[in-house]
C-alpha atoms as a PDB file:
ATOM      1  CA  UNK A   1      83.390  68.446 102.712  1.00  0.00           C
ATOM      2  CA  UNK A   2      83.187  70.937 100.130  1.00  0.00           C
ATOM      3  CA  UNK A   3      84.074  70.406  96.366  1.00  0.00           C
ATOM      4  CA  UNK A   4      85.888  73.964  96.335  1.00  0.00           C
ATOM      5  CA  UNK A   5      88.109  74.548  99.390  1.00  0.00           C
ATOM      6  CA  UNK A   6      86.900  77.935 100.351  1.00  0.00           C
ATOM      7  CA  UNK A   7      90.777  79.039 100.667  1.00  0.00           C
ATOM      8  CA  UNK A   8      93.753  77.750  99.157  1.00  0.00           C
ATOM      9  CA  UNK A   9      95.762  75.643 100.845  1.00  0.00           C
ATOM     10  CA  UNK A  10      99.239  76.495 102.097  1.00  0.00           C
ATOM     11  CA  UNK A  11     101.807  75.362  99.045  1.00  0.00           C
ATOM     12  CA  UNK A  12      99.610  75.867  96.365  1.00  0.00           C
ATOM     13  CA  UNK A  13     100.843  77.826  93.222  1.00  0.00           C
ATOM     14  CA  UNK A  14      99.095  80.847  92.131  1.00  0.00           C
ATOM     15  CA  UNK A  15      97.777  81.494  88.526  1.00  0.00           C
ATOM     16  CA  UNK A  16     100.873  82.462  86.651  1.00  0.00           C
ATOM     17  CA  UNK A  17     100.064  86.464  85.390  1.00  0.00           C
ATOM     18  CA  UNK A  18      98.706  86.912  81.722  1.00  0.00           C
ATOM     19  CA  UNK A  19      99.133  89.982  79.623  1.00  0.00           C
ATOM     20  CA  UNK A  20      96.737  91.852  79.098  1.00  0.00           C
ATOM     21  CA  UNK A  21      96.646  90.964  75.111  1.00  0.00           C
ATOM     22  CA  UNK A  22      96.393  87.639  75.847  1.00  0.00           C
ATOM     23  CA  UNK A  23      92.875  88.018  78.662  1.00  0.00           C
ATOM     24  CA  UNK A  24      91.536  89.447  75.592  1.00  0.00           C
ATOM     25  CA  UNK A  25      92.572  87.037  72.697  1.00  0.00           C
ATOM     26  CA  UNK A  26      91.330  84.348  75.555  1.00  0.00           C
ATOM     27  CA  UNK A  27      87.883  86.242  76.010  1.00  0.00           C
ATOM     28  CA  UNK A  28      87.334  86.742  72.329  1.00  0.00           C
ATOM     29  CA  UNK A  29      88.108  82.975  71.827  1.00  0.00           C
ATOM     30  CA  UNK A  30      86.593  81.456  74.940  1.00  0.00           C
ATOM     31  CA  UNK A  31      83.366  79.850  73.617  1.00  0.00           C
ATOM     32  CA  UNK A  32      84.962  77.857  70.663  1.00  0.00           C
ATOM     33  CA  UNK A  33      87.609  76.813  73.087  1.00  0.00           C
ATOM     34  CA  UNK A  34      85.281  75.472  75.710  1.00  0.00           C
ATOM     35  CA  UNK A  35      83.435  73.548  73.261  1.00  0.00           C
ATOM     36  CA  UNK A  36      86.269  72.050  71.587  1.00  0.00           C
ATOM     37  CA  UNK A  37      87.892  70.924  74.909  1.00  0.00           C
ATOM     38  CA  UNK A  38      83.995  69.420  76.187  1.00  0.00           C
ATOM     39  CA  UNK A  39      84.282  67.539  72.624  1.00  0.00           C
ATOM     40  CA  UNK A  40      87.231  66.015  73.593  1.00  0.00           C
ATOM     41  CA  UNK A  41      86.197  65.258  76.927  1.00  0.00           C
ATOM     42  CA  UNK A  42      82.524  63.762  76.065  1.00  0.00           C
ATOM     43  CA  UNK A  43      84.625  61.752  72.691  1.00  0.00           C
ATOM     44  CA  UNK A  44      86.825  59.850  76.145  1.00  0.00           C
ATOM     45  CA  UNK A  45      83.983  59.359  78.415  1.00  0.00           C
ATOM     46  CA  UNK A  46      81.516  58.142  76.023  1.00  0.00           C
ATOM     47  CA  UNK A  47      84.525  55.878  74.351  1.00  0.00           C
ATOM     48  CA  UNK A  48      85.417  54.337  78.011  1.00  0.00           C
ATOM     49  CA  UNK A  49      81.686  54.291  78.918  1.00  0.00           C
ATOM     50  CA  UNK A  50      79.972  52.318  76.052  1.00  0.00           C
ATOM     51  CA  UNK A  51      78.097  50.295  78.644  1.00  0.00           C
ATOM     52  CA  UNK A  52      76.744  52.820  81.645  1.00  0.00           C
ATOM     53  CA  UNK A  53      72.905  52.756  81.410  1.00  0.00           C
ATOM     54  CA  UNK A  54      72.644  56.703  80.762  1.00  0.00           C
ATOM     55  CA  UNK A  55      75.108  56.409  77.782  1.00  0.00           C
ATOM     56  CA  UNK A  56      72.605  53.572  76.415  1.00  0.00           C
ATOM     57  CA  UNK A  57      69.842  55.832  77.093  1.00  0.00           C
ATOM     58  CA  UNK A  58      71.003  58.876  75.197  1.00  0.00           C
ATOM     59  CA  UNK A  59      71.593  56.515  72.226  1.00  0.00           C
ATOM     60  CA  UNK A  60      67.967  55.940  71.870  1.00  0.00           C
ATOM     61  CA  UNK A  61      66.425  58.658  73.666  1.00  0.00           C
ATOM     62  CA  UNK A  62      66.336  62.426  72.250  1.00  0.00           C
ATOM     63  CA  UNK A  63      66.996  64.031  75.396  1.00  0.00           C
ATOM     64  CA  UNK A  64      66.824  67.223  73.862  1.00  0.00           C
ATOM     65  CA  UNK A  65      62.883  68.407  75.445  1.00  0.00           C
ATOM     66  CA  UNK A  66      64.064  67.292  78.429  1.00  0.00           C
ATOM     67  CA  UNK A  67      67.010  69.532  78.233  1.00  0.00           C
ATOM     68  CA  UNK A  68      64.739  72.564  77.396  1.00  0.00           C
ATOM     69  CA  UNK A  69      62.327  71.937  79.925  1.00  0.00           C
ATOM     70  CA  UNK A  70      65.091  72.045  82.717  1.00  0.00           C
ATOM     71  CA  UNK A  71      66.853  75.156  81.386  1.00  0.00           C
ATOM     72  CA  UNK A  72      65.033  77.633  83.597  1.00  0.00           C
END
């Protein structure tokens, strides 16, 4: 099973259409919007999550070279 149906399914809504003025007020905007809606999502997880081994790790771990290192 996929994590993306390859088609939608029957009875699904489309996109709603966006003005043109609006893709572009969207694209100039898009990278401050992303990372103020992955803030609020890391702020949730991490406040649910206190406990989960990987959230302890980052706490006293710099993950940071091991983030560079897997970029390419």
């Amino acid at each position: 099973m996929s994590i993306v149906p390859s088609t939608l399914r029957a009875g699904t809504r489309d996109l709603p259409d966006v003005p043109p003025y609006v893709c572009f007020l969207i694209g100039c905007f898009l990278t401050p919007i992303l990372a103020w809606v992955t803030t609020l999502v890391y702020r949730q997880i991490l406040t649910r999550c206190t406990e989960h081994p990987l959230v302890q790790l980052a706490q006293h771990y710099d993950l940071t070279s091991v983030v560079t290192a897997c970029a390419p």
